[in-house]
C-alpha atoms as a PDB file:
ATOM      1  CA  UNK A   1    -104.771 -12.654 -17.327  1.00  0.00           C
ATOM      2  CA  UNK A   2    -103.398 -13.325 -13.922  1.00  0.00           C
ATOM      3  CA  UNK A   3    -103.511 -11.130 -10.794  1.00  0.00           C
ATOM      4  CA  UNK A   4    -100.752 -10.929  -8.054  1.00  0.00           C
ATOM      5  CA  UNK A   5    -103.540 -11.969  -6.059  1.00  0.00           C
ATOM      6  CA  UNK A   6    -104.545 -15.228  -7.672  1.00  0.00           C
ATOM      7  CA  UNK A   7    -101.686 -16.979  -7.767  1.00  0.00           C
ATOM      8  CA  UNK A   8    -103.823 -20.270  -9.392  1.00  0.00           C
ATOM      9  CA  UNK A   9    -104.505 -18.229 -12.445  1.00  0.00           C
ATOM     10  CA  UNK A  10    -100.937 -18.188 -13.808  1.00  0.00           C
ATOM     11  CA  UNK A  11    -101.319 -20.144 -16.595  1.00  0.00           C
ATOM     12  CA  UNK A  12     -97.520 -20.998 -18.696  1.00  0.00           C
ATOM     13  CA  UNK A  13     -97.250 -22.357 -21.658  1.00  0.00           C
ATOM     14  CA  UNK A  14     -97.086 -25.474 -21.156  1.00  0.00           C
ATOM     15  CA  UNK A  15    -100.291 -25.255 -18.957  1.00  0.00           C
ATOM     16  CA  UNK A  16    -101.057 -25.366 -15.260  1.00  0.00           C
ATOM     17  CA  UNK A  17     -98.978 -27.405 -12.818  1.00  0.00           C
ATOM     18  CA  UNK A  18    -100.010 -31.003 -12.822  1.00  0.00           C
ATOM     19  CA  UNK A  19     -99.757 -33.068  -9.226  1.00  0.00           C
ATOM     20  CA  UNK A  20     -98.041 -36.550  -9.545  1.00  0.00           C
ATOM     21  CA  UNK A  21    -100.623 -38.456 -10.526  1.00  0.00           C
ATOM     22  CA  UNK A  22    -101.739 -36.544 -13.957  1.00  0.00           C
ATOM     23  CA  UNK A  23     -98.229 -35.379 -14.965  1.00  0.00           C
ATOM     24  CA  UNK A  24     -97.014 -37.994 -17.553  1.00  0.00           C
ATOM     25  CA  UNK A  25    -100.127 -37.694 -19.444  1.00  0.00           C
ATOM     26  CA  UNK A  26     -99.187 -33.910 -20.274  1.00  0.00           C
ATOM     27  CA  UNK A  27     -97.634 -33.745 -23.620  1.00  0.00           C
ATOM     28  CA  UNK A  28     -97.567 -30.968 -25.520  1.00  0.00           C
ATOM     29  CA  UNK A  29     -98.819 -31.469 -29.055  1.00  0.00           C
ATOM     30  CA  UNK A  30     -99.266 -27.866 -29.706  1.00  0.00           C
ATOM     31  CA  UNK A  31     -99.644 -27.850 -33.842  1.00  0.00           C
ATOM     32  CA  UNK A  32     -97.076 -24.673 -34.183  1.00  0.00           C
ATOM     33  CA  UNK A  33     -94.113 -26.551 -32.234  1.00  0.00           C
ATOM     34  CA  UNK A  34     -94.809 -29.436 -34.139  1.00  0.00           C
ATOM     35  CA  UNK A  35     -94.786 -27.769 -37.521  1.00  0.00           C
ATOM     36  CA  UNK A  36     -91.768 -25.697 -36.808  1.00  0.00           C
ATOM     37  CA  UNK A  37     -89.738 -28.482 -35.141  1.00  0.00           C
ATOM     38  CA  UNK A  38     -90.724 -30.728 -38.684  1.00  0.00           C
ATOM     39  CA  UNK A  39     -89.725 -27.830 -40.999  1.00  0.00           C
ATOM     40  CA  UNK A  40     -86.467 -27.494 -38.953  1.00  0.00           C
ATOM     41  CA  UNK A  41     -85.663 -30.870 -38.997  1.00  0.00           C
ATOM     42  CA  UNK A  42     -86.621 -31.564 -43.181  1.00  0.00           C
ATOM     43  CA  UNK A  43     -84.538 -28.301 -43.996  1.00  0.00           C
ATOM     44  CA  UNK A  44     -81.607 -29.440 -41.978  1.00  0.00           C
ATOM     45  CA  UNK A  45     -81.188 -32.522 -43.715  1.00  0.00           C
ATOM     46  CA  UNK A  46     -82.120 -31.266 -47.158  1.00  0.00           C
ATOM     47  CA  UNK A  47     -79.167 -28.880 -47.101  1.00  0.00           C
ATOM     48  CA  UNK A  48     -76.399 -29.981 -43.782  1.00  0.00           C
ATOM     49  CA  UNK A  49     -77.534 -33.898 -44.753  1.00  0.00           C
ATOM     50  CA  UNK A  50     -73.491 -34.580 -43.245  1.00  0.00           C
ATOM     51  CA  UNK A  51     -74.761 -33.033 -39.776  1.00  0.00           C
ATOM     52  CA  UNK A  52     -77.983 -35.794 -39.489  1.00  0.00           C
ATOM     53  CA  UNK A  53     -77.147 -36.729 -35.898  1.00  0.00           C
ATOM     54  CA  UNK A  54     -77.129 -33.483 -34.422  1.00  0.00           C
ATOM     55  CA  UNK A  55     -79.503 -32.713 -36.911  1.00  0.00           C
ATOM     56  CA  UNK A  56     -81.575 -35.591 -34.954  1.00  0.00           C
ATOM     57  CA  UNK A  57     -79.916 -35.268 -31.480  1.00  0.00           C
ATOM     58  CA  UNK A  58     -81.280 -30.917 -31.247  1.00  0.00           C
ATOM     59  CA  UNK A  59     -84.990 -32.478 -32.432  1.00  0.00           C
ATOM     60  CA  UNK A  60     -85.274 -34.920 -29.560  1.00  0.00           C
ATOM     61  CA  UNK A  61     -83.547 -32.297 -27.462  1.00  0.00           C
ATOM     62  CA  UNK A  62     -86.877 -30.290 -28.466  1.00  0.00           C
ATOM     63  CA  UNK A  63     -88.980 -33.332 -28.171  1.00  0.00           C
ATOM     64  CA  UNK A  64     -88.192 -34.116 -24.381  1.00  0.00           C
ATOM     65  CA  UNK A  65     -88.135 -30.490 -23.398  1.00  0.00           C
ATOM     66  CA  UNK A  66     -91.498 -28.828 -25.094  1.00  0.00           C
ATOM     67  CA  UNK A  67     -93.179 -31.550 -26.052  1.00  0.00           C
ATOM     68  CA  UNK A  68     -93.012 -34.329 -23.368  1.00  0.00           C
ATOM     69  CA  UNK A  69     -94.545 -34.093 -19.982  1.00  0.00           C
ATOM     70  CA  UNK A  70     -91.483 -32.511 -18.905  1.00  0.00           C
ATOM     71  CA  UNK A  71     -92.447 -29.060 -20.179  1.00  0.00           C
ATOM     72  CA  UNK A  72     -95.848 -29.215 -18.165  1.00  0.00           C
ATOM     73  CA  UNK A  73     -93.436 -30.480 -15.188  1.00  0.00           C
ATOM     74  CA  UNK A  74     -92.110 -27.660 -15.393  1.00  0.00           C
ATOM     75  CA  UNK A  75     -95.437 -25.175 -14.778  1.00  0.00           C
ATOM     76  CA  UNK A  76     -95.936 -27.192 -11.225  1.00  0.00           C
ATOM     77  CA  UNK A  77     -91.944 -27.374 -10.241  1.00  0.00           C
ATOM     78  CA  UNK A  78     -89.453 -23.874 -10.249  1.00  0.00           C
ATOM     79  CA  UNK A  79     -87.097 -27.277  -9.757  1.00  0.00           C
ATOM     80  CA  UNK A  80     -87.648 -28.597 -13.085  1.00  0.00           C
ATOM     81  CA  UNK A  81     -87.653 -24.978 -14.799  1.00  0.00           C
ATOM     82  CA  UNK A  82     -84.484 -25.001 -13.713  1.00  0.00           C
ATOM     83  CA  UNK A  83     -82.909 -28.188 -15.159  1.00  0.00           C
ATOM     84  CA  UNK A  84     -84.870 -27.534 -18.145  1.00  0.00           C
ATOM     85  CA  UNK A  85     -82.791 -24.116 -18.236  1.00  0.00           C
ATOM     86  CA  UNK A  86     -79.825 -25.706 -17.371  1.00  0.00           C
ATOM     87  CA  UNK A  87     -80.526 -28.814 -20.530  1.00  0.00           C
ATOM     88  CA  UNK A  88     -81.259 -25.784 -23.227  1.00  0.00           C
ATOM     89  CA  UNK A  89     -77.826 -24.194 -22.136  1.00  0.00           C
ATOM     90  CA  UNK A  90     -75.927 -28.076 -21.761  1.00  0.00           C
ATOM     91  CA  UNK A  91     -77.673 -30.095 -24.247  1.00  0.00           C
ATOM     92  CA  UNK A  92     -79.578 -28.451 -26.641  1.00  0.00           C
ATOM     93  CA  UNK A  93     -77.495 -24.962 -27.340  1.00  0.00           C
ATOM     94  CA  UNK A  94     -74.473 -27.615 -28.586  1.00  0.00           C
ATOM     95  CA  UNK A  95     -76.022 -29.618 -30.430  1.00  0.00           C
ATOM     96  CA  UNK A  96     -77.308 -26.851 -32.116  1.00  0.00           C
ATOM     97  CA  UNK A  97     -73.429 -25.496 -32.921  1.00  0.00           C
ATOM     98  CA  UNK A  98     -72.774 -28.517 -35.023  1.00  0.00           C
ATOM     99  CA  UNK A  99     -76.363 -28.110 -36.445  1.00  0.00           C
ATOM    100  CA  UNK A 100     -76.553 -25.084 -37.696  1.00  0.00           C
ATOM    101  CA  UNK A 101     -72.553 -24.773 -38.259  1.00  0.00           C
ATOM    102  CA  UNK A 102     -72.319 -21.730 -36.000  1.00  0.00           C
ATOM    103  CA  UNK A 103     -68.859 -22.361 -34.797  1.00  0.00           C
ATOM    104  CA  UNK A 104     -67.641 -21.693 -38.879  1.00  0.00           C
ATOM    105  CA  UNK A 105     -68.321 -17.825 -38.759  1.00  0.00           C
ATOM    106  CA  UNK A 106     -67.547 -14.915 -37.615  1.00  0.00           C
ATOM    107  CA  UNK A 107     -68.465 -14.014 -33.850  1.00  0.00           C
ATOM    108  CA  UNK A 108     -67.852 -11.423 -31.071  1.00  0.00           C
ATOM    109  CA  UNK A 109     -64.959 -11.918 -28.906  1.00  0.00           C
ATOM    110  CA  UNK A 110     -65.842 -14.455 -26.213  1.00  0.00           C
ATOM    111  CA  UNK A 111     -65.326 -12.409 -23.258  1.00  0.00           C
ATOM    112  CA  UNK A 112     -68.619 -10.107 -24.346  1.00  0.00           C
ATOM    113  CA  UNK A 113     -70.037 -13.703 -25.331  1.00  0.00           C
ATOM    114  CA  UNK A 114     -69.904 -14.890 -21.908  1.00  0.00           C
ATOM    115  CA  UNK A 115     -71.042 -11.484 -20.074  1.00  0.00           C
ATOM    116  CA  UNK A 116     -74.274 -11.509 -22.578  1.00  0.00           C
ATOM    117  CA  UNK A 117     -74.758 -15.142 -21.911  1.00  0.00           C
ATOM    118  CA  UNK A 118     -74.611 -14.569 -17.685  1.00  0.00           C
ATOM    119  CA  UNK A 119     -77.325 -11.153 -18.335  1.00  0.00           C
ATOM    120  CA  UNK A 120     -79.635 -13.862 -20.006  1.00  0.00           C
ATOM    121  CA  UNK A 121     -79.188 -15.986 -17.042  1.00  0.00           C
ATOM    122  CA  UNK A 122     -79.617 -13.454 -14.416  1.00  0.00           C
ATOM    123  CA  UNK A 123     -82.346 -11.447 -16.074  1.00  0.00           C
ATOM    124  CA  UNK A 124     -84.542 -14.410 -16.735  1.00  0.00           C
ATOM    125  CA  UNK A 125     -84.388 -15.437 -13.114  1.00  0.00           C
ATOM    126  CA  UNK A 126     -85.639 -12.224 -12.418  1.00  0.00           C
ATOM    127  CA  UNK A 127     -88.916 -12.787 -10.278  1.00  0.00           C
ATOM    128  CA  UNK A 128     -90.937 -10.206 -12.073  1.00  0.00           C
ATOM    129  CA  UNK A 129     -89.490 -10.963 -15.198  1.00  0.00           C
ATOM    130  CA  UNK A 130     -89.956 -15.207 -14.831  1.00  0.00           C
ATOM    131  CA  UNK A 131     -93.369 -14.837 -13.484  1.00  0.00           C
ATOM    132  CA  UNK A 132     -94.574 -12.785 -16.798  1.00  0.00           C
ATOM    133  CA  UNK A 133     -93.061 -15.558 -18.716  1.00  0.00           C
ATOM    134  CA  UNK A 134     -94.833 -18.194 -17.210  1.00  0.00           C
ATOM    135  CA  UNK A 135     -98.135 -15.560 -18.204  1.00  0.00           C
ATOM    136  CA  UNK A 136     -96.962 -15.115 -21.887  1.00  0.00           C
ATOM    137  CA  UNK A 137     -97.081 -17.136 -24.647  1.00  0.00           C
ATOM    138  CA  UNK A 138     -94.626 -14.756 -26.249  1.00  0.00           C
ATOM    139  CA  UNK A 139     -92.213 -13.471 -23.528  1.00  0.00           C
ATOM    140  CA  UNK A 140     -91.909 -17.945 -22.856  1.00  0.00           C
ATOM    141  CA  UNK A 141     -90.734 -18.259 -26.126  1.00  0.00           C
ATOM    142  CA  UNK A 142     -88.301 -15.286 -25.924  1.00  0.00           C
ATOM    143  CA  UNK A 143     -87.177 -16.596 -22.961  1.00  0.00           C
ATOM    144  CA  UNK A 144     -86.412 -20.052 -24.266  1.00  0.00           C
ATOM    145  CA  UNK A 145     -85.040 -18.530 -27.681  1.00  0.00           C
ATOM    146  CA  UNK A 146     -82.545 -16.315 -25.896  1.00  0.00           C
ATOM    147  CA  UNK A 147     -81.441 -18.591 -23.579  1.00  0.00           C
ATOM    148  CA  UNK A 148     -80.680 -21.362 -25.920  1.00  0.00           C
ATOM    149  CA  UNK A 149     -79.517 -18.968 -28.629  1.00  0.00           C
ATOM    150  CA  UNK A 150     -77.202 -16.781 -26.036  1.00  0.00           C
ATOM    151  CA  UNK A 151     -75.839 -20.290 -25.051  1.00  0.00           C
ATOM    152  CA  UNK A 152     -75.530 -21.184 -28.733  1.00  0.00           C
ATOM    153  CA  UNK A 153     -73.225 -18.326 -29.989  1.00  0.00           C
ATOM    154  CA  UNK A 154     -71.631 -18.728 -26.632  1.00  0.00           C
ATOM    155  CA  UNK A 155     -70.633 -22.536 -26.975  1.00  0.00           C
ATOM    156  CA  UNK A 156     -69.604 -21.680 -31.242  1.00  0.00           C
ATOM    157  CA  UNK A 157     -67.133 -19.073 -30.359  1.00  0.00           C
ATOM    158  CA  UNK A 158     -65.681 -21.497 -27.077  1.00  0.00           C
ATOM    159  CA  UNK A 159     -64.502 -23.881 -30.027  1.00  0.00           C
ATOM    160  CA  UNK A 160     -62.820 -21.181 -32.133  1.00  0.00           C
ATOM    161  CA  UNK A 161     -61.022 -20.021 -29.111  1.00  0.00           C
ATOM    162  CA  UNK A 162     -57.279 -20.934 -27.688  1.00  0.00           C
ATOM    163  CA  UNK A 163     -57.723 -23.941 -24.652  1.00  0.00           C
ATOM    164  CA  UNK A 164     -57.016 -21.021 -22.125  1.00  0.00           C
ATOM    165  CA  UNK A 165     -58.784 -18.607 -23.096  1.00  0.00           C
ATOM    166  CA  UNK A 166     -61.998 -21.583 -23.314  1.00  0.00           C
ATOM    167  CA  UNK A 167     -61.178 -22.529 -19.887  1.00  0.00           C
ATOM    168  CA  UNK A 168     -61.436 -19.389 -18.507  1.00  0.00           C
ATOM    169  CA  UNK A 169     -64.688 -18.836 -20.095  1.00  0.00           C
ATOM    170  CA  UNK A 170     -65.795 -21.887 -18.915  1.00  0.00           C
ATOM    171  CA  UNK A 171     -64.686 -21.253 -15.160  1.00  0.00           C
ATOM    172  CA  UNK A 172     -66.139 -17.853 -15.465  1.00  0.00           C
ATOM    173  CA  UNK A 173     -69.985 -19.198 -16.629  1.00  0.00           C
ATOM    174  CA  UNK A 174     -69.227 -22.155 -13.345  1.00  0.00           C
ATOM    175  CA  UNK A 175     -68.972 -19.252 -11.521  1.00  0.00           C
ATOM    176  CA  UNK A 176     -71.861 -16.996 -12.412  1.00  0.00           C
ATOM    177  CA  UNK A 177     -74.285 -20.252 -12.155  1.00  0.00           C
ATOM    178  CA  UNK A 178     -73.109 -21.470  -9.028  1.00  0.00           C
ATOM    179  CA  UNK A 179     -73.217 -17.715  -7.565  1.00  0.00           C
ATOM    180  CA  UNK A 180     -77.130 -17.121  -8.722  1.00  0.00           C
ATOM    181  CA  UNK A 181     -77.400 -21.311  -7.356  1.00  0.00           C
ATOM    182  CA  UNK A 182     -76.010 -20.369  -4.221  1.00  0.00           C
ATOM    183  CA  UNK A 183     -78.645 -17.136  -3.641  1.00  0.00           C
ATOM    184  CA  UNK A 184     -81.839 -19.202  -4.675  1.00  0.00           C
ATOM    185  CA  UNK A 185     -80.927 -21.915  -2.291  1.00  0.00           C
ATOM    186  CA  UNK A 186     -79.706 -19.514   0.537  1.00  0.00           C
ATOM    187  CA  UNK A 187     -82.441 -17.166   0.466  1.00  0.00           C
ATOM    188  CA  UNK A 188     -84.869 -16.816   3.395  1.00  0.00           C
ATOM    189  CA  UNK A 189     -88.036 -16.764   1.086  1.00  0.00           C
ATOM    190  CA  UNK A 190     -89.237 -17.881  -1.922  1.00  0.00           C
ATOM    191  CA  UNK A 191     -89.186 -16.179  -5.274  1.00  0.00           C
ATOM    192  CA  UNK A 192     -91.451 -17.417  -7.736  1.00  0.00           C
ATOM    193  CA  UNK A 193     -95.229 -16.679  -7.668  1.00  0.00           C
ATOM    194  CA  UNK A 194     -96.091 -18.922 -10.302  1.00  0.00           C
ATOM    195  CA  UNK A 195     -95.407 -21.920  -8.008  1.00  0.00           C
ATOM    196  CA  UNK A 196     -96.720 -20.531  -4.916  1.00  0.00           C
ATOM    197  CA  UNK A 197     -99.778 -23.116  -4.626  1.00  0.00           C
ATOM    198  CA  UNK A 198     -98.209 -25.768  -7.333  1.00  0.00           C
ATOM    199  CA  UNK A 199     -95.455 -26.910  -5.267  1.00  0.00           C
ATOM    200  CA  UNK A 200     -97.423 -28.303  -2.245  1.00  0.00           C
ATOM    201  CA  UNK A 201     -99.118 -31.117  -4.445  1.00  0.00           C
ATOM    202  CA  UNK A 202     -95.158 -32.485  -4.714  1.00  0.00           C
ATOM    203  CA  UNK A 203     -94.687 -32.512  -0.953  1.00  0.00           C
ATOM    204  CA  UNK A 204     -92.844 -29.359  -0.867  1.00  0.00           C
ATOM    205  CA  UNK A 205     -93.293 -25.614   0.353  1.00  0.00           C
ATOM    206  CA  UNK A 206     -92.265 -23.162  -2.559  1.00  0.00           C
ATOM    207  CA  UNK A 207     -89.002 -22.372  -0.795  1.00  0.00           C
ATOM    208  CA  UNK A 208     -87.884 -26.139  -0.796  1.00  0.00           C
ATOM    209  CA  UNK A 209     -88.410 -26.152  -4.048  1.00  0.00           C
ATOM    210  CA  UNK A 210     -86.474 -23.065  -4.671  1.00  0.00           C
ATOM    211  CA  UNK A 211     -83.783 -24.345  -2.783  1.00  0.00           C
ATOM    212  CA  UNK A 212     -83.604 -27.649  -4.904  1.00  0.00           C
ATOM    213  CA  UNK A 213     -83.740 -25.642  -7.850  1.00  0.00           C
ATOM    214  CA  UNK A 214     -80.885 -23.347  -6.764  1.00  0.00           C
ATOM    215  CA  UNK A 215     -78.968 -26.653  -6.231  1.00  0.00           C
ATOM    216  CA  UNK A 216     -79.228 -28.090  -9.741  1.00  0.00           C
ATOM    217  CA  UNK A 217     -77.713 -24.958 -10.611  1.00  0.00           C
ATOM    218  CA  UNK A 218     -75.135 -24.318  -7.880  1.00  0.00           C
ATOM    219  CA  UNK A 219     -74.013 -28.385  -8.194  1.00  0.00           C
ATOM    220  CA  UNK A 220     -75.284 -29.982 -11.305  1.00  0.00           C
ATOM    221  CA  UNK A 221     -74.883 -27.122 -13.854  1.00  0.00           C
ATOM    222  CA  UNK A 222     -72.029 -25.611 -12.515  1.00  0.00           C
ATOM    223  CA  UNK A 223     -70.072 -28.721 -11.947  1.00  0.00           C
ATOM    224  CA  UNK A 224     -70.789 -29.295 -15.792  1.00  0.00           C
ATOM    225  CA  UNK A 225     -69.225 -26.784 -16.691  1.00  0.00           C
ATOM    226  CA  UNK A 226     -65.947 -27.250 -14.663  1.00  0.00           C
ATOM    227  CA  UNK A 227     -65.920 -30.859 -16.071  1.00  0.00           C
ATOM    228  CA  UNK A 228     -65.863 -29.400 -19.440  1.00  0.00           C
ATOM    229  CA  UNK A 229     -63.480 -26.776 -18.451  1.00  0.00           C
ATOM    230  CA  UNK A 230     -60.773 -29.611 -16.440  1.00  0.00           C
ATOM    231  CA  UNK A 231     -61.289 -32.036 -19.405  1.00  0.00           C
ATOM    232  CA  UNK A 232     -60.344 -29.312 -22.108  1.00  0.00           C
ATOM    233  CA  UNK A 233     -57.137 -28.329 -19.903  1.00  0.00           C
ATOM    234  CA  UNK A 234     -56.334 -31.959 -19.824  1.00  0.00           C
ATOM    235  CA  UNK A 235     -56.825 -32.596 -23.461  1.00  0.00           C
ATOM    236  CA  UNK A 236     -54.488 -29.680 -23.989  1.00  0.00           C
ATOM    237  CA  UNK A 237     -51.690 -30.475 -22.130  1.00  0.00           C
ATOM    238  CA  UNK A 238     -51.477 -34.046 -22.845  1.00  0.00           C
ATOM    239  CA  UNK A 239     -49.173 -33.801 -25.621  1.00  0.00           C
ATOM    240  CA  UNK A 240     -46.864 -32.321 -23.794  1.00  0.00           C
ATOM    241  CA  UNK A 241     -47.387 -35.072 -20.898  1.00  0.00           C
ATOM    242  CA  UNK A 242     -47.117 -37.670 -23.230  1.00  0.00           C
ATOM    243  CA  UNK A 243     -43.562 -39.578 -23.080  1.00  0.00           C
ATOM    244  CA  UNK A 244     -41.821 -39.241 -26.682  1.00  0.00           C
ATOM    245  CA  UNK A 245     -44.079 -36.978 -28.344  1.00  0.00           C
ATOM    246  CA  UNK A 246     -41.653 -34.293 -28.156  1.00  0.00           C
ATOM    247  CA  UNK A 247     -37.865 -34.173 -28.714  1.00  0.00           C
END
């Protein structure tokens, strides 16, 4: 168990924080993953055998981000927790649309769609709540599961909707990110116990390392999604742009 005053006892799921020089030899080869990513994977392409390379594409996804170094990179760096976030949400959670075929049913309007999917966001970010993630098996997994699957339904019901109302959505989530971005990097102390005495073995204080994290999510994740949301408004209008496509 850990102990708010032994920070070196937090122990994630993907183990303790490695320092530079041990990090790529952490993989993850933990037999339940495995099974679970093979059974996914077999099923998908016994019965959706049309949908093979996103079928593929959300397996690697998994690969890289639970199963590679990457998701021990993660115990040592807030940083890397934070891309990793940000790749469930921008990689993963659409790949898993086509997958699974979410974006053929039924769904909640996307307005509630998008506030549930900012909650996750914000709530997982949640010092007390992150730090007894990093300490749980099971509250890990519900965090990953609820981000990607919050992201998911979010990303299904973006396709069924009209270009503006998509691009609003998408402006909206920009926001959000680059608002909770903006207070990680700004903040005159750092957050996150579980990398209190992980972070120096990278050459950084926890705070820096807050701050860089808050950055991939102010910059690199929000300007994401305001590519998306510019190149959907683009693809929209260009009929109407086009010369002779309209008389």
């Amino acid at each position: 168990m850990n102990t708010t005053s032994g920070f070196s006892q937090w122990i994630p799921y993907c183990g303790p924080g490695p320092g530079p020089a041990e990090w790529f030899a952490r993989w993850n080869f933990d037999p339940l993953l495995i099974t679970a990513l093979t059974l996914f994977l077999l099923a998908a392409l016994r019965f959706a055998p049309d949908r093979k390379a996103s079928h593929t594409g959300a397996a690697l996804a998994v690969l890289v981000l639970f199963v590679s170094p990457i998701c021990a990179l993660g115990s040592a760096l807030f940083s890397v927790r934070v891309g990793h976030h940000a790749a469930l949400m921008l990689v993963l959670a659409p790949l898993l649309v086509i997958s699974l075929g979410l974006h053929k049913r039924a769904l909640p309007s996307l307005t509630v769609l998008t506030a549930i999917q900012a909650a996750v966001i914000w709530l997982w970010h949640a010092p007390g709540l992150y730090a007894a993630a990093l300490s749980s098996d099971l509250l890990f997994w519900t965090m990953q599961i609820t981000i990607t699957a919050s992201a998911a339904v979010w990303w299904a019901r973006l396709r069924q909707a009209h270009a503006s109302a998509a691009v609003t959505a998408l402006l909206a989530t920009m926001v959000q990110m680059g608002a909770l971005g903006a207070l990680l990097t700004f903040a005159g102390r750092a957050f996150y116990a579980p990398h209190f005495l992980t972070t120096s073995l990278w050459g950084l204080s926890p705070l820096e390392d807050q701050q860089i994290g808050g950055l991939v999510m102010w910059v690199v994740a929000a300007a994401a999604y305001l590519l998306i949301a510019v190149t959907l408004l683009y693809r929209s209008l260009e009929p109407e742009a086009r010369p002779g496509t309209g008389t």
